[in-house]
PDB file of N, CA and C in Angstrom:
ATOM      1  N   UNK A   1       0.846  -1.176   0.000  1.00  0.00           N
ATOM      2  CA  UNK A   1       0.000   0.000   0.000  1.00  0.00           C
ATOM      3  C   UNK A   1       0.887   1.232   0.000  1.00  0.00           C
ATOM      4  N   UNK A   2       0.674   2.248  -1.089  1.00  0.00           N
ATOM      5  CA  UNK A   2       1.397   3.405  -1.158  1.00  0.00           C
ATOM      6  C   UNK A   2       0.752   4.916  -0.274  1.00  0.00           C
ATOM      7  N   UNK A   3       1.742   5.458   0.499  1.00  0.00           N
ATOM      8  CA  UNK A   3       1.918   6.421   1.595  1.00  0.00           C
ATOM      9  C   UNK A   3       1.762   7.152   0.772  1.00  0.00           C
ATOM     10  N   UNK A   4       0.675   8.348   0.734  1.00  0.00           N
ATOM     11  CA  UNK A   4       0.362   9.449   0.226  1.00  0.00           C
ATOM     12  C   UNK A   4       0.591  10.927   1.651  1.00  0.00           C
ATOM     13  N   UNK A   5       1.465  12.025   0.848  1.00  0.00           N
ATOM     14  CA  UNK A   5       1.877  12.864   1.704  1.00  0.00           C
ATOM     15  C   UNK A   5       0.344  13.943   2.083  1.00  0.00           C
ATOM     16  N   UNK A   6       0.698  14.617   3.280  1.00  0.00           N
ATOM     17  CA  UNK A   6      -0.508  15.052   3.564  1.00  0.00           C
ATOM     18  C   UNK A   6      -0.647  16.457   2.772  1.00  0.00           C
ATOM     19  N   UNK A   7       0.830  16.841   2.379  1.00  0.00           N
ATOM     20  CA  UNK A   7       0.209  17.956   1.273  1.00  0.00           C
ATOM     21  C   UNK A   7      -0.335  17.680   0.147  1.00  0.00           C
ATOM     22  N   UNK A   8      -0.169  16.479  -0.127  1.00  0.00           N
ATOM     23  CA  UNK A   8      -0.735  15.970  -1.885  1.00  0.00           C
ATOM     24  C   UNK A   8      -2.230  15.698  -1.527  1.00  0.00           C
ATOM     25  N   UNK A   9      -2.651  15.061   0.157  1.00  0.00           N
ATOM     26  CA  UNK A   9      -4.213  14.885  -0.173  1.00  0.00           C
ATOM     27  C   UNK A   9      -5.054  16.071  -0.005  1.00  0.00           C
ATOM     28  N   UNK A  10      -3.963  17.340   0.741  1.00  0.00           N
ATOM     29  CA  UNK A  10      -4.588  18.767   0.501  1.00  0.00           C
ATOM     30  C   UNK A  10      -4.855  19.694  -0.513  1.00  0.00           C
ATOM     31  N   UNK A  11      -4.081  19.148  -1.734  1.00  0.00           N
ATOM     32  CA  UNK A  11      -3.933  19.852  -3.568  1.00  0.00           C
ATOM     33  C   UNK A  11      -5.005  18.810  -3.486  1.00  0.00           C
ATOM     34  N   UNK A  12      -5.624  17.794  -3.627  1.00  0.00           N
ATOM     35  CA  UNK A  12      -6.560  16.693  -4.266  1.00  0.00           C
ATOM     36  C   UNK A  12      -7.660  17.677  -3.687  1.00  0.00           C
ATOM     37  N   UNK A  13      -7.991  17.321  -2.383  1.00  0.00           N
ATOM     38  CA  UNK A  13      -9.304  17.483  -1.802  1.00  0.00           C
ATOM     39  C   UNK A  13      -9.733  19.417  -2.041  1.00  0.00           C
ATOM     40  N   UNK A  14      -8.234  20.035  -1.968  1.00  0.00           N
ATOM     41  CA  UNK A  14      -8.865  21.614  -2.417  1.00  0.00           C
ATOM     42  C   UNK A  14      -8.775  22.396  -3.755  1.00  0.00           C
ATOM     43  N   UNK A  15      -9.151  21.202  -4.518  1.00  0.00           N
ATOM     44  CA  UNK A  15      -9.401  21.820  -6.432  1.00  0.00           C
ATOM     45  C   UNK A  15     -10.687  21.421  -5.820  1.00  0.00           C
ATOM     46  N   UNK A  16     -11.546  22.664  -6.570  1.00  0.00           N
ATOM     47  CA  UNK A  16     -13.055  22.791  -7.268  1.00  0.00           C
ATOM     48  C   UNK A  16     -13.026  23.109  -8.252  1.00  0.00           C
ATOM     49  N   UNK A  17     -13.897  22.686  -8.670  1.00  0.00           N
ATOM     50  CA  UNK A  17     -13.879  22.927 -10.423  1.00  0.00           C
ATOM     51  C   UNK A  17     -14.810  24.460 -10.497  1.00  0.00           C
ATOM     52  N   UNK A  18     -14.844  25.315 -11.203  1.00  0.00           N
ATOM     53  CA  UNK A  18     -15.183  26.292 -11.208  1.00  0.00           C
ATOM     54  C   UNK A  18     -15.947  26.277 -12.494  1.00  0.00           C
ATOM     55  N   UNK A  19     -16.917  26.772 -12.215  1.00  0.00           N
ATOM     56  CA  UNK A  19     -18.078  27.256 -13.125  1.00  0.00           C
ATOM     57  C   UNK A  19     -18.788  28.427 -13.863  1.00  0.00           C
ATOM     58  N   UNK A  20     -19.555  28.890 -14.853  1.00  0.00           N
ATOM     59  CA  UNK A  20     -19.589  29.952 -15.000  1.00  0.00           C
ATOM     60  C   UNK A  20     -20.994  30.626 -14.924  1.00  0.00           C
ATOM     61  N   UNK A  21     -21.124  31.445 -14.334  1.00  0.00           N
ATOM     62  CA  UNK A  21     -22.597  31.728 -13.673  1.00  0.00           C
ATOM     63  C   UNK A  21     -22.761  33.053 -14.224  1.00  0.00           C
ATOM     64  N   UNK A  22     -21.880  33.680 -14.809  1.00  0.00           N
ATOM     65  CA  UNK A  22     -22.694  35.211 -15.303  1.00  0.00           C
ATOM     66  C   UNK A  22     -21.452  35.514 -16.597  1.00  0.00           C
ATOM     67  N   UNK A  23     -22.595  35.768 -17.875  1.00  0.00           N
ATOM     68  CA  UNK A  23     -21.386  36.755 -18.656  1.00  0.00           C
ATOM     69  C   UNK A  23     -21.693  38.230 -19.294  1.00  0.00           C
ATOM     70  N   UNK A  24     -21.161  38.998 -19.096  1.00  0.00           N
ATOM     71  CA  UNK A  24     -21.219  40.279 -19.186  1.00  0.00           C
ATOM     72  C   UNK A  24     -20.361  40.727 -20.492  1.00  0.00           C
ATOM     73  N   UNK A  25     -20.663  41.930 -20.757  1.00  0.00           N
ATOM     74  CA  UNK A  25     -19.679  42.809 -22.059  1.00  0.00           C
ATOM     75  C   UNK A  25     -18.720  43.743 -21.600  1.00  0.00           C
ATOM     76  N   UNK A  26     -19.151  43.942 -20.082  1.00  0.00           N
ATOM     77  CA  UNK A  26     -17.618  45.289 -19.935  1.00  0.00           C
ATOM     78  C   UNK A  26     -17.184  44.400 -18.435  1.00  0.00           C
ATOM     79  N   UNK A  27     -16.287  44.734 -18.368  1.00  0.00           N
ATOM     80  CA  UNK A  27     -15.363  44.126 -16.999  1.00  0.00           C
ATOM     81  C   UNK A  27     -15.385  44.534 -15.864  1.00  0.00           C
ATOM     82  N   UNK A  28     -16.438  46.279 -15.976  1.00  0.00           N
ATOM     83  CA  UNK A  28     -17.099  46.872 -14.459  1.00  0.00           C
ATOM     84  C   UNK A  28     -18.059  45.975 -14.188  1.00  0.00           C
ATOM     85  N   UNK A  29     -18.888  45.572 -14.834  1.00  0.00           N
ATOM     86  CA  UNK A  29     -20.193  45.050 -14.717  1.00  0.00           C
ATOM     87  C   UNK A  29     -20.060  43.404 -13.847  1.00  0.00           C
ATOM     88  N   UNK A  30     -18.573  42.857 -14.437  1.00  0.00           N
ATOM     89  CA  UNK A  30     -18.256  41.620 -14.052  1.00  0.00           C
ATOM     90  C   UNK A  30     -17.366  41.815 -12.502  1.00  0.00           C
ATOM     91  N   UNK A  31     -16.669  42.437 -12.627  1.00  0.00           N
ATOM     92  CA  UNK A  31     -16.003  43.053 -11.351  1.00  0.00           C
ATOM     93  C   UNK A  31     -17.395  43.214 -10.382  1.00  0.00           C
ATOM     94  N   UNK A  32     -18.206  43.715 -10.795  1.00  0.00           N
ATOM     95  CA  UNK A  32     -19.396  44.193  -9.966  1.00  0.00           C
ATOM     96  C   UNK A  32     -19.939  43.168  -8.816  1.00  0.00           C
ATOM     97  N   UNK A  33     -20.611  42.202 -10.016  1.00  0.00           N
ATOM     98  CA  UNK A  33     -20.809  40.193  -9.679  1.00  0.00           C
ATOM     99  C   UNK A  33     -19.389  40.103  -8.766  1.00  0.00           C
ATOM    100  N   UNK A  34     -18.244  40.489  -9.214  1.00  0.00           N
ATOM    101  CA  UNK A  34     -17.212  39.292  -8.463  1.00  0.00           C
ATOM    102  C   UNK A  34     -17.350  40.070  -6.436  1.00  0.00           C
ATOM    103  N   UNK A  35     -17.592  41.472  -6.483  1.00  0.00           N
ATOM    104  CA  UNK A  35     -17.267  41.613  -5.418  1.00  0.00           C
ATOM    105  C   UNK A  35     -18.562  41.508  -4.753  1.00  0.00           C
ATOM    106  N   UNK A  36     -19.533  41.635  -5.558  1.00  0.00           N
ATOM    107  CA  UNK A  36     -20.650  41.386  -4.167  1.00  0.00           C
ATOM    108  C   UNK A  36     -21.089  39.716  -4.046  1.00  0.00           C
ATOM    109  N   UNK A  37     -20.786  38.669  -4.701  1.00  0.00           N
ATOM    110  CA  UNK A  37     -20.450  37.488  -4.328  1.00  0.00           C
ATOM    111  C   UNK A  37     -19.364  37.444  -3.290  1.00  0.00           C
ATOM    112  N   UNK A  38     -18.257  38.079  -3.289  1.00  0.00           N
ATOM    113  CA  UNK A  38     -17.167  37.834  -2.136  1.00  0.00           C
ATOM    114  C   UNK A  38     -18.263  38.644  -1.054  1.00  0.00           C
ATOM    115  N   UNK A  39     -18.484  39.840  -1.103  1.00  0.00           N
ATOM    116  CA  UNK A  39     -18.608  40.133   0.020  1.00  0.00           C
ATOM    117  C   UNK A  39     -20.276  39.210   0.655  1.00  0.00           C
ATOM    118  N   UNK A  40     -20.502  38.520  -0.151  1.00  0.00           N
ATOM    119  CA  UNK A  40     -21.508  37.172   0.680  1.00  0.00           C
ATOM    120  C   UNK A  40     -20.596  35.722   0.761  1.00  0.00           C
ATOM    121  N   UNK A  41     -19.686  36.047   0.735  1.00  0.00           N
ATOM    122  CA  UNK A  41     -18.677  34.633   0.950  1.00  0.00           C
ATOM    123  C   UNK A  41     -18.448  33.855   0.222  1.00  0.00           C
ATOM    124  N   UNK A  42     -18.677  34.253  -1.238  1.00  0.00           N
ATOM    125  CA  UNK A  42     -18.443  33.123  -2.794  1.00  0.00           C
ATOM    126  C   UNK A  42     -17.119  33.482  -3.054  1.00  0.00           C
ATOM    127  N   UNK A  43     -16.521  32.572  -2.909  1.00  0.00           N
ATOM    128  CA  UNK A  43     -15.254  32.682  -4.219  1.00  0.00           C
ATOM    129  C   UNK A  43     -15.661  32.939  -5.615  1.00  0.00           C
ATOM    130  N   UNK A  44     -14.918  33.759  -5.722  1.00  0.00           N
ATOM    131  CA  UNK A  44     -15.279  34.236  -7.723  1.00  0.00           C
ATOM    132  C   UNK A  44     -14.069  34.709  -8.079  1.00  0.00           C
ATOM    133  N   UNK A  45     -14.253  34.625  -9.723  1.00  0.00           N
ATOM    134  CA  UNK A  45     -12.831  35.095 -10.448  1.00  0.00           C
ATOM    135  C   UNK A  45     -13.879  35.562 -11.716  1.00  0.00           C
ATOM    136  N   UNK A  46     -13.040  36.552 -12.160  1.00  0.00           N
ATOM    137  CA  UNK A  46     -13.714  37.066 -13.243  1.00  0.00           C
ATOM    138  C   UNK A  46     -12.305  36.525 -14.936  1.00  0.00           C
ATOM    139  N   UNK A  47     -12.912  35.943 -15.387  1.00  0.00           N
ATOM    140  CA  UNK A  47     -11.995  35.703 -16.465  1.00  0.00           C
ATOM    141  C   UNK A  47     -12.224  36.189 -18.296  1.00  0.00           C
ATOM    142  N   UNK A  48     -11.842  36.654 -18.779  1.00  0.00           N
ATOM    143  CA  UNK A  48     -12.359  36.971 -20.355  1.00  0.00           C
ATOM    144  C   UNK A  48     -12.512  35.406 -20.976  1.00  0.00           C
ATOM    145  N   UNK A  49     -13.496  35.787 -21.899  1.00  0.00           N
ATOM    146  CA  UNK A  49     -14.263  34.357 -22.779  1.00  0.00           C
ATOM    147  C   UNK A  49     -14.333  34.683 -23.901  1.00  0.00           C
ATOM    148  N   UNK A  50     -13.721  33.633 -24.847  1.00  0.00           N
ATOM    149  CA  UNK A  50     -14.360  33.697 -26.249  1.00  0.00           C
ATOM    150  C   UNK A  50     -14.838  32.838 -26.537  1.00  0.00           C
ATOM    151  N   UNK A  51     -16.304  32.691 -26.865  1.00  0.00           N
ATOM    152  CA  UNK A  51     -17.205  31.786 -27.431  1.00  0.00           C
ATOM    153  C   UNK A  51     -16.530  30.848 -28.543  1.00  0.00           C
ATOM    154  N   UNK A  52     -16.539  29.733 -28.194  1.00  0.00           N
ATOM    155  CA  UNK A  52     -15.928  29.167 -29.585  1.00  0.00           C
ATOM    156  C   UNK A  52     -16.612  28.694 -30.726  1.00  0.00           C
ATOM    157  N   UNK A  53     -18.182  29.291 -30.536  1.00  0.00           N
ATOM    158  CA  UNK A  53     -19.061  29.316 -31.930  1.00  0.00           C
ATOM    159  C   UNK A  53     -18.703  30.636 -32.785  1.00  0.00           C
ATOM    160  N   UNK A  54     -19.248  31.417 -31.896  1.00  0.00           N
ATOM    161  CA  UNK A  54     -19.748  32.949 -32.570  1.00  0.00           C
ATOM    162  C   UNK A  54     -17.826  33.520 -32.550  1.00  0.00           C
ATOM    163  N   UNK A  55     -17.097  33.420 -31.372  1.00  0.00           N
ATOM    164  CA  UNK A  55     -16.128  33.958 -31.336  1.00  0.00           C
ATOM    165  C   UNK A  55     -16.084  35.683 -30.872  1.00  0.00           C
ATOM    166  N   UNK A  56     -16.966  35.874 -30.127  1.00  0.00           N
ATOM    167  CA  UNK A  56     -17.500  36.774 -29.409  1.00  0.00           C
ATOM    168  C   UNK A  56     -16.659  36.916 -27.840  1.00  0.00           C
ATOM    169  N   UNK A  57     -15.716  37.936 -27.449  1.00  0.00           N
ATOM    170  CA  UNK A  57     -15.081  37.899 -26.311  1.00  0.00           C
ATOM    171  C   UNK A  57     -15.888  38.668 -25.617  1.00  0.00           C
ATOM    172  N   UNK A  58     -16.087  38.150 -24.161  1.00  0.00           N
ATOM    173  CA  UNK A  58     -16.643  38.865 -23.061  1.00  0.00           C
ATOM    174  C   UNK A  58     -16.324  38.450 -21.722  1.00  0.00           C
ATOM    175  N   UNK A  59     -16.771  39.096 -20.747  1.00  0.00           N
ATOM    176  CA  UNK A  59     -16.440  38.303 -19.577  1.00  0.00           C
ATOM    177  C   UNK A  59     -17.199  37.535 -18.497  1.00  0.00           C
ATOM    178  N   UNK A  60     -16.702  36.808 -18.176  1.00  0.00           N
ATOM    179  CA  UNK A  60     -17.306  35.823 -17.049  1.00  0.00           C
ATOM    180  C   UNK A  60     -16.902  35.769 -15.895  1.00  0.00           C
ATOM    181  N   UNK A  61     -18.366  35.284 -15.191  1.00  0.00           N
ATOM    182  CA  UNK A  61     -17.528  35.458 -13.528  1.00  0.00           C
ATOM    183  C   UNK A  61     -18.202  34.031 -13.262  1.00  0.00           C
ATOM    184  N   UNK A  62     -16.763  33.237 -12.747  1.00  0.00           N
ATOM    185  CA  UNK A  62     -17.040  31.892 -12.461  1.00  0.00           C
ATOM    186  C   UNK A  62     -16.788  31.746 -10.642  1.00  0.00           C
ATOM    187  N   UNK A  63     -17.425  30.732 -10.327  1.00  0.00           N
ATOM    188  CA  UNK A  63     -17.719  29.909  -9.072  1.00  0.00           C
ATOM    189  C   UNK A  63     -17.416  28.833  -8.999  1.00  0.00           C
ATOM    190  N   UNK A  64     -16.670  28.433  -7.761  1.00  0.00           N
ATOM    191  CA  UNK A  64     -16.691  27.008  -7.659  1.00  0.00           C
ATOM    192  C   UNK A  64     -18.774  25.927  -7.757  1.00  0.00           C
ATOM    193  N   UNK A  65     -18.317  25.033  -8.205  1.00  0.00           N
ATOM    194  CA  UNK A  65     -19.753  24.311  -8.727  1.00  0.00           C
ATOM    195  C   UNK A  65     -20.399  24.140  -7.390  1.00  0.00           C
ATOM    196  N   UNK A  66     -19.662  23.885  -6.312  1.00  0.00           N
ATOM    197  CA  UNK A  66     -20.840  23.738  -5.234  1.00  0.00           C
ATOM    198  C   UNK A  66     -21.676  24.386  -5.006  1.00  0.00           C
ATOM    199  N   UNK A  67     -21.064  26.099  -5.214  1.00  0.00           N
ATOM    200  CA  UNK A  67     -21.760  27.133  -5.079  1.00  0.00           C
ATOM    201  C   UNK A  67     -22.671  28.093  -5.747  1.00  0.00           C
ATOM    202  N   UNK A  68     -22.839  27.484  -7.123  1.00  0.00           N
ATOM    203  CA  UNK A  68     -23.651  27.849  -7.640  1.00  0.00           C
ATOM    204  C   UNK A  68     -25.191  28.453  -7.716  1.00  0.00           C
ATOM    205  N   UNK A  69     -25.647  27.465  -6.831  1.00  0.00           N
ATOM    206  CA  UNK A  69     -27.079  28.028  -7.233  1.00  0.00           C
ATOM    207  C   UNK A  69     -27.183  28.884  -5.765  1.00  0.00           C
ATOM    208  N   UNK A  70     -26.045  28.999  -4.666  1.00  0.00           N
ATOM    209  CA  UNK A  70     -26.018  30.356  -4.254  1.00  0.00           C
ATOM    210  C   UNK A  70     -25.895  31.871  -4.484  1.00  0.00           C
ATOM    211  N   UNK A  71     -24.818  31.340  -5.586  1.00  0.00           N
ATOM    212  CA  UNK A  71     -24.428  32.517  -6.032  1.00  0.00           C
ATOM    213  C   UNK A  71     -25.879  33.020  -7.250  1.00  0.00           C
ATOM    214  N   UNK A  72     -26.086  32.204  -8.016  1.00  0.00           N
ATOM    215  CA  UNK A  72     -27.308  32.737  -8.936  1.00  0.00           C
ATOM    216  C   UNK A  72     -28.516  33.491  -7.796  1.00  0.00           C
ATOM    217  N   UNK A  73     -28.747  32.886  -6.646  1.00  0.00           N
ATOM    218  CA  UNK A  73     -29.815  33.742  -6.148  1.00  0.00           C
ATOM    219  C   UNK A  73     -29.305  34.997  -5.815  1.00  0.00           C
ATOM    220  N   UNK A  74     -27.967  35.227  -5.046  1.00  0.00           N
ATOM    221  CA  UNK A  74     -27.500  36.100  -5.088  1.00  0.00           C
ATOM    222  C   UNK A  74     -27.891  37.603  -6.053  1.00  0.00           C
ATOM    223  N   UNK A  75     -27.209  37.122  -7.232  1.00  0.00           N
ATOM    224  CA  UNK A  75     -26.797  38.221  -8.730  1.00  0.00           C
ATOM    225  C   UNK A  75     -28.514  38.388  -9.055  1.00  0.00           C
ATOM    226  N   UNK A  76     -29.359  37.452  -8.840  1.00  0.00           N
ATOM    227  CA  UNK A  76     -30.935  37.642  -9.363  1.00  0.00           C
ATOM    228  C   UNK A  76     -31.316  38.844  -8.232  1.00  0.00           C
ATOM    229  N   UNK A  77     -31.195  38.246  -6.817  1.00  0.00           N
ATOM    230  CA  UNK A  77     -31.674  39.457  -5.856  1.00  0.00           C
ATOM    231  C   UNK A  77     -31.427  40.591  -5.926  1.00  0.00           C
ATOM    232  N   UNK A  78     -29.824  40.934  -6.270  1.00  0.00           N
ATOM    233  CA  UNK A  78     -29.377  42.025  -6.648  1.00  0.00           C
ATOM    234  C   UNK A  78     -29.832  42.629  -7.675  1.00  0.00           C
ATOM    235  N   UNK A  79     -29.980  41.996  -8.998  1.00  0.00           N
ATOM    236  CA  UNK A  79     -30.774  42.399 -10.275  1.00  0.00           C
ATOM    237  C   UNK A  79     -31.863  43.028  -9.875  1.00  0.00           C
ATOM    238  N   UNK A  80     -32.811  42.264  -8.995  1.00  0.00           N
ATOM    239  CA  UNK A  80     -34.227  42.517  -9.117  1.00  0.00           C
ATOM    240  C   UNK A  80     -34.658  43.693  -8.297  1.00  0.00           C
ATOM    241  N   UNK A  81     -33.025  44.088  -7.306  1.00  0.00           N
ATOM    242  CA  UNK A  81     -33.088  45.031  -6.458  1.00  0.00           C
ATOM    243  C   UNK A  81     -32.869  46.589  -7.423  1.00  0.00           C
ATOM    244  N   UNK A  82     -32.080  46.144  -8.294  1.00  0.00           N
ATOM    245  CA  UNK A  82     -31.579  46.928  -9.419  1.00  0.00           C
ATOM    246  C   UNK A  82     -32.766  47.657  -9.721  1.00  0.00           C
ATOM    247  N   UNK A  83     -33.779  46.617 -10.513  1.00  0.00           N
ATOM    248  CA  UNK A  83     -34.570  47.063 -11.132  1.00  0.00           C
ATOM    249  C   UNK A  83     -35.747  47.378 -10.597  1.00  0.00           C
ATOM    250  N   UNK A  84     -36.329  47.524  -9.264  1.00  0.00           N
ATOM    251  CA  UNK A  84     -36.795  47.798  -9.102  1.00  0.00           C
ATOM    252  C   UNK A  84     -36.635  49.603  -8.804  1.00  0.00           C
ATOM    253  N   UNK A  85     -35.262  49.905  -8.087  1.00  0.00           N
ATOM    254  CA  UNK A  85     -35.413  51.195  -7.990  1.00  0.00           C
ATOM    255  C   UNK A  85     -34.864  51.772  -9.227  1.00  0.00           C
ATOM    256  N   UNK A  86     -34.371  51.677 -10.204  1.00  0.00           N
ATOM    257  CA  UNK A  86     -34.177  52.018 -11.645  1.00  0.00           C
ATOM    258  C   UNK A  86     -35.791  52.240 -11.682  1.00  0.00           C
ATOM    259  N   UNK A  87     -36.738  51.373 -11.744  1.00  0.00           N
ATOM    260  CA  UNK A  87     -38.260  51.727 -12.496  1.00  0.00           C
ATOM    261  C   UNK A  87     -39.476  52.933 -11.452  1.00  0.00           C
ATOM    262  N   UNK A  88     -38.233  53.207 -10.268  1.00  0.00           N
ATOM    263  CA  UNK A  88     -39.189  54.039  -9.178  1.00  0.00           C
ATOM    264  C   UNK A  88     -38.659  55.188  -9.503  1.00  0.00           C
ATOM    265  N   UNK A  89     -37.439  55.340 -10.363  1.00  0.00           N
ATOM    266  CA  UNK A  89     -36.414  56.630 -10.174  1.00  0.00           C
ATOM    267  C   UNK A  89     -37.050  56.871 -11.576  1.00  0.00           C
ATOM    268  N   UNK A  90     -37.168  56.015 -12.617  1.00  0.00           N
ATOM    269  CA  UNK A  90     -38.103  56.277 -13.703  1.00  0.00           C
ATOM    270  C   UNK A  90     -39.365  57.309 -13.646  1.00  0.00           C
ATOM    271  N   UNK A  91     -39.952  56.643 -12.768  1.00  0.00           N
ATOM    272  CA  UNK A  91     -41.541  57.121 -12.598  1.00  0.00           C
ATOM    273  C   UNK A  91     -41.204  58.468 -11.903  1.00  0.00           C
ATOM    274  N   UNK A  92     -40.211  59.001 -10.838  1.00  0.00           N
ATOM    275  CA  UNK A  92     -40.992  59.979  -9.796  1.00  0.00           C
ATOM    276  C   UNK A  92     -39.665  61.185 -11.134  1.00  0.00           C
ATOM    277  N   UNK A  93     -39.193  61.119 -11.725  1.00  0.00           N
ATOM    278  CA  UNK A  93     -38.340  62.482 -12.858  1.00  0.00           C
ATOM    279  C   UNK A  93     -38.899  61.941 -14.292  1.00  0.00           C
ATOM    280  N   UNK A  94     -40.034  62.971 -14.378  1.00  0.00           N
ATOM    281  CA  UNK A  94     -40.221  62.988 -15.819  1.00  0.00           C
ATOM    282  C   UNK A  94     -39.356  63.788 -17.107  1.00  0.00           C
ATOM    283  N   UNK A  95     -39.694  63.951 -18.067  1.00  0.00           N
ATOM    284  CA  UNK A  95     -38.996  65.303 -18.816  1.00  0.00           C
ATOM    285  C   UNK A  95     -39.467  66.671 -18.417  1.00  0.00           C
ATOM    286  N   UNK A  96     -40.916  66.681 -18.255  1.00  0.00           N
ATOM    287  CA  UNK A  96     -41.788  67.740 -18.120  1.00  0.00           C
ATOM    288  C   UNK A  96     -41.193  68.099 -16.569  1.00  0.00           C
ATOM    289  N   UNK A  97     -40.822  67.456 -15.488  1.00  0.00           N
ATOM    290  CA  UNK A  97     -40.283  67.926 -13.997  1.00  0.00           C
ATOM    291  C   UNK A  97     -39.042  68.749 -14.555  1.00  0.00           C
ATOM    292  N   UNK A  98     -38.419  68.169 -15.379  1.00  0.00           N
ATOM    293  CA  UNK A  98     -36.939  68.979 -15.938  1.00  0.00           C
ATOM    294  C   UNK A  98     -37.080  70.425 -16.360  1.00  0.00           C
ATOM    295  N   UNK A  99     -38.438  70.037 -17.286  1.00  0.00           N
ATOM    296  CA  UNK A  99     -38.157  71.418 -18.266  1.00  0.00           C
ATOM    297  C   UNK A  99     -38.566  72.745 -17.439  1.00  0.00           C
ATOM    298  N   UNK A 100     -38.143  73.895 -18.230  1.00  0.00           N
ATOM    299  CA  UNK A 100     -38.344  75.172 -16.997  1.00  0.00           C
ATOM    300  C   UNK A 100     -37.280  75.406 -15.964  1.00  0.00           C
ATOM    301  N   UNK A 101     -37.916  76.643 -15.105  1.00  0.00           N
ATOM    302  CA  UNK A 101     -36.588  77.205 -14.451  1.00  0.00           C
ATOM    303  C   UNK A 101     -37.378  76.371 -13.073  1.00  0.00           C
ATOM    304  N   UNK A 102     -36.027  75.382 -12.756  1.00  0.00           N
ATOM    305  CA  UNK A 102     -37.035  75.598 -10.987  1.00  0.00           C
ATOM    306  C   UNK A 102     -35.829  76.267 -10.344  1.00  0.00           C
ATOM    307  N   UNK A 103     -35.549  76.713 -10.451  1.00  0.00           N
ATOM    308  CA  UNK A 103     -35.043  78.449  -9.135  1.00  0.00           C
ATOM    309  C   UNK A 103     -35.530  79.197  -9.436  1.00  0.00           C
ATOM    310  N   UNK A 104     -37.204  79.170 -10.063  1.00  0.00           N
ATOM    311  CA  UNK A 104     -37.370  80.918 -10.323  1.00  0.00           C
ATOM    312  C   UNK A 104     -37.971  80.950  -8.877  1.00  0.00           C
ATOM    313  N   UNK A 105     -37.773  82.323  -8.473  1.00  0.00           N
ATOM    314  CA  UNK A 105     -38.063  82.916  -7.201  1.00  0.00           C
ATOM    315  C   UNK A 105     -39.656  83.692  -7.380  1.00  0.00           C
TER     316      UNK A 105
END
């Protein structure tokens, strides 16, 4: 029976395979995903992608696979947090609130 060292069963047991859970077109947007996953405790890396159909480069922010469908509720909550006050900030500044002087006295 062969003696395996205890740093070799620590490289075995700490690879995860990493996955890709969001892809974006600019690298703020992906940076964005990577830090508010860390700051809920996901490991993330943001890496550039080229599709090897279309050949289309963009970026991705990958996760280890365990963590996946944490991290997706995550980036959705945030989205949906997005959009909701994006569609309230919509509604309460029209054009017509703009136009005109408002400092007239």
């Amino acid at each position: 029976m062969t003696k395996r060292s205890r740093k070799a069963q620590r490289s075995r047991s700490g690879t995860q395979e990493l996955v890709i859970i969001s892809s974006t077109d600019t690298m703020d947007e992906a940076r964005d995903y990577e830090t508010l996953l860390k700051n809920n405790d996901i490991p993330a890396i943001v890496k550039r992608h080229q599709d090897e159909l279309t050949g289309v480069k963009r970026f991705v922010v990958m996760v280890p696979e365990e963590m996946v469908d944490e991290a997706h509720v995550i980036i959705e909550s945030q989205d949906s947090y997005d959009d909701f006050y994006d569609s309230e900030l919509d509604d309460e500044i029209s054009e017509e609130d703009l136009e005109g002087d408002i400092f007239d006295d």
